[in-house]
C-alpha atoms as a PDB file:
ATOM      1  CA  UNK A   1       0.000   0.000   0.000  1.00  0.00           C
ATOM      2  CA  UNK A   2       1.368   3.829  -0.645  1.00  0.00           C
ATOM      3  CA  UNK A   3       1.495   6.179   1.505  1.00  0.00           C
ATOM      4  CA  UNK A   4      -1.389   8.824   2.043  1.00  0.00           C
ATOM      5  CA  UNK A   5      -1.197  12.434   2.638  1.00  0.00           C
ATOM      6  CA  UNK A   6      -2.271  12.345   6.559  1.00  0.00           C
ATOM      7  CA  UNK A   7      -3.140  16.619   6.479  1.00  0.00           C
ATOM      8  CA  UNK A   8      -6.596  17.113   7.833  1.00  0.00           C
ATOM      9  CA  UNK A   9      -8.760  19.888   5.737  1.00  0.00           C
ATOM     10  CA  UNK A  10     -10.758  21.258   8.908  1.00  0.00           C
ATOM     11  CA  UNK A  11     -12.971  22.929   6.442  1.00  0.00           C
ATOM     12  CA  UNK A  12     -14.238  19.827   5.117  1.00  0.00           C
ATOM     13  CA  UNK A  13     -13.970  17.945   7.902  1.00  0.00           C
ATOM     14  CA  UNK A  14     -11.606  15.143   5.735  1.00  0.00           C
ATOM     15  CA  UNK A  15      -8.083  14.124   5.670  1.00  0.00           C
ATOM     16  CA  UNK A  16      -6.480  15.049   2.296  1.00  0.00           C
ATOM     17  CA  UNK A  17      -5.506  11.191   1.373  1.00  0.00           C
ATOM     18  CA  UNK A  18      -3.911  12.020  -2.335  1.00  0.00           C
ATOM     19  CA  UNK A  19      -0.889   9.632  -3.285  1.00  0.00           C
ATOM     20  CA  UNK A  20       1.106  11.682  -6.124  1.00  0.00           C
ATOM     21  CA  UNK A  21       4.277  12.769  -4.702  1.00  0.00           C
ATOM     22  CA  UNK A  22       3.605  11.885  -1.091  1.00  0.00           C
ATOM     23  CA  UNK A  23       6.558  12.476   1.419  1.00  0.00           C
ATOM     24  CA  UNK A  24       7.223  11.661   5.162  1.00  0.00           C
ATOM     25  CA  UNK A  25       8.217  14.536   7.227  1.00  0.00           C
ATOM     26  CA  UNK A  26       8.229  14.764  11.412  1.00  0.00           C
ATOM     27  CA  UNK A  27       4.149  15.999  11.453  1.00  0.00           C
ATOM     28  CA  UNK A  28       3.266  12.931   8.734  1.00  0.00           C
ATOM     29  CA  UNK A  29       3.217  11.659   5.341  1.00  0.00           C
ATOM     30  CA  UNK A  30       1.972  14.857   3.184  1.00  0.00           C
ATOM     31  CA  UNK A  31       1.753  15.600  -0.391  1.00  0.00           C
ATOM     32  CA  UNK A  32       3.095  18.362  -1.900  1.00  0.00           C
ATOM     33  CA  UNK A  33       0.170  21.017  -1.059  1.00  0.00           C
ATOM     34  CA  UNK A  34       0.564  19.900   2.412  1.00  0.00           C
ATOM     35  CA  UNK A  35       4.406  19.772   3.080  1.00  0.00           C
ATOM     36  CA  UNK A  36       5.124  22.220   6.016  1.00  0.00           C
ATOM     37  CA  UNK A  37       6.846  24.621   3.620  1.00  0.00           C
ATOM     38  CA  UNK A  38       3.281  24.889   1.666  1.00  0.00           C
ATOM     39  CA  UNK A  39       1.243  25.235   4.762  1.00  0.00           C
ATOM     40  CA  UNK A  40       3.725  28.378   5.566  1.00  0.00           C
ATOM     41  CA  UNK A  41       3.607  29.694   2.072  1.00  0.00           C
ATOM     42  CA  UNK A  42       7.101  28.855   1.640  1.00  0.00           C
ATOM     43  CA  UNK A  43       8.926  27.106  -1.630  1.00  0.00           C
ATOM     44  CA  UNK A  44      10.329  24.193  -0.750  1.00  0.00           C
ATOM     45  CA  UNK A  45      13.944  24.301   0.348  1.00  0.00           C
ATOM     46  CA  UNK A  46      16.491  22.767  -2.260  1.00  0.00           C
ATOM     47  CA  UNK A  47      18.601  19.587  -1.850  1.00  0.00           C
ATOM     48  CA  UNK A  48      22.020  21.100  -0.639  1.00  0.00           C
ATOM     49  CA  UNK A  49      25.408  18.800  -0.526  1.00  0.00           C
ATOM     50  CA  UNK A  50      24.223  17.275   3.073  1.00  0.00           C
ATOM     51  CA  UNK A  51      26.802  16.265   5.513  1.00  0.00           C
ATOM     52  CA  UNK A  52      30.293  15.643   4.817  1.00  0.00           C
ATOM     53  CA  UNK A  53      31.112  11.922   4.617  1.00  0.00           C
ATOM     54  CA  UNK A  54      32.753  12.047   7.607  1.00  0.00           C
ATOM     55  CA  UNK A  55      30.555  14.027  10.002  1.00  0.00           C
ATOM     56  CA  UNK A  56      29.651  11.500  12.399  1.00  0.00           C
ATOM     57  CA  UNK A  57      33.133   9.712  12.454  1.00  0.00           C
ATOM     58  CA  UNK A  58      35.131  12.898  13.331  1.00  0.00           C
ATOM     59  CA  UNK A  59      36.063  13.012  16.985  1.00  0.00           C
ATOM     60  CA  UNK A  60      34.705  16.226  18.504  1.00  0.00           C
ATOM     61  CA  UNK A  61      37.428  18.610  20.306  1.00  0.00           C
ATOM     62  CA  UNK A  62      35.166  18.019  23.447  1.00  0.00           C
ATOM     63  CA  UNK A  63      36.342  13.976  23.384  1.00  0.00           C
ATOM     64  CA  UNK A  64      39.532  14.791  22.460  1.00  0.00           C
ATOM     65  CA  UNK A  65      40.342  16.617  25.637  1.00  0.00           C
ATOM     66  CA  UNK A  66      38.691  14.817  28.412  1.00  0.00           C
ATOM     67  CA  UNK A  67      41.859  13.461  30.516  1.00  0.00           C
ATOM     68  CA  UNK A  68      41.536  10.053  32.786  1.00  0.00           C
ATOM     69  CA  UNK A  69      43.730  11.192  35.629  1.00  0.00           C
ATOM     70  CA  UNK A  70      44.943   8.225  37.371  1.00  0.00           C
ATOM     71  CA  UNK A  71      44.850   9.795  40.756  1.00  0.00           C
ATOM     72  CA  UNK A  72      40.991  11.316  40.113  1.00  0.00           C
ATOM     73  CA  UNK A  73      40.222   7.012  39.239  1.00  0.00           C
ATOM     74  CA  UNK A  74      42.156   6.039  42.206  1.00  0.00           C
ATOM     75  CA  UNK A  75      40.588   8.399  44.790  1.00  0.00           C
ATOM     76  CA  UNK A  76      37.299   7.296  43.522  1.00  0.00           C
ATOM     77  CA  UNK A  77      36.065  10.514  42.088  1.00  0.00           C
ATOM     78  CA  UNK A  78      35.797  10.121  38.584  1.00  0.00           C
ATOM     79  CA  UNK A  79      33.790   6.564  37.624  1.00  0.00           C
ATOM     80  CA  UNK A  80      35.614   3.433  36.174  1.00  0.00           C
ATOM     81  CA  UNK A  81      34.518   0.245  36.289  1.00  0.00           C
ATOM     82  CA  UNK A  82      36.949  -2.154  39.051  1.00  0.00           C
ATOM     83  CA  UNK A  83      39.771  -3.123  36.681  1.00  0.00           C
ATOM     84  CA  UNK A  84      40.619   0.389  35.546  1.00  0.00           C
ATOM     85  CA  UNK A  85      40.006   1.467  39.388  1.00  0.00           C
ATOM     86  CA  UNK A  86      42.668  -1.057  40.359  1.00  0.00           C
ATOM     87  CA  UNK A  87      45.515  -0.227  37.723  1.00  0.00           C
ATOM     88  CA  UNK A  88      45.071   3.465  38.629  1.00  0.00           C
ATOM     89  CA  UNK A  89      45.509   2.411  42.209  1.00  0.00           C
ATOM     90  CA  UNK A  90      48.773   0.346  41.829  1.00  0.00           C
ATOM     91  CA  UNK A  91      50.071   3.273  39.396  1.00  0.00           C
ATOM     92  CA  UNK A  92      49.168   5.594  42.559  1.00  0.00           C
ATOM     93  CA  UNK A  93      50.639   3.297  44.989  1.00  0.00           C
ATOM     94  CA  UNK A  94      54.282   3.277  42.582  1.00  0.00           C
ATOM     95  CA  UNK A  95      54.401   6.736  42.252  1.00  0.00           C
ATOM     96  CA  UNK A  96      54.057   7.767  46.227  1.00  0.00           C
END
């Protein structure tokens, strides 16, 4: 089955159900009288470039920076889960 344009014409008290050139968006699937650029009497926006291919693989400067301080692990302050909590204690325990 296709999809259906889901937009509901109050004034006649009927959902719009046409099939040519139906689209999902976040409100629905509409056709092209009913996309949310339509309904605000805007043209539709054109297809740009999109992403770069590697937008969701590049490390963020945020990641890159967070330190694991041994001594933070080791006094229990910053989370780890046991194994990392006991190699930061025995590289505590070497260094004092």
């Amino acid at each position: 089955m296709s999809a259906q344009c889901d937009h509901w014409i109050g004034a006649e008290s009927r959902y719009c159900r046409a099939v040519d050139g139906v689209r999902f968006f976040l409100i629905g699937h509409c056709c092209p009288a009913h996309t949310p650029s339509a309904l605000a009497g805007k043209p539709e926006p054109q297809p740009g470039p999109g992403y770069p291919a590697g937008a969701w693989t590049t490390p963020s400067p945020i990641s890159d920076s967070r330190v694991h301080d041994a001594r933070a692990v080791a006094s229990g302050k910053r989370r780890s889960s046991p194994h990392v909590y006991q190699a930061a204690r025995a590289a505590v325990d070497k260094t004092t």
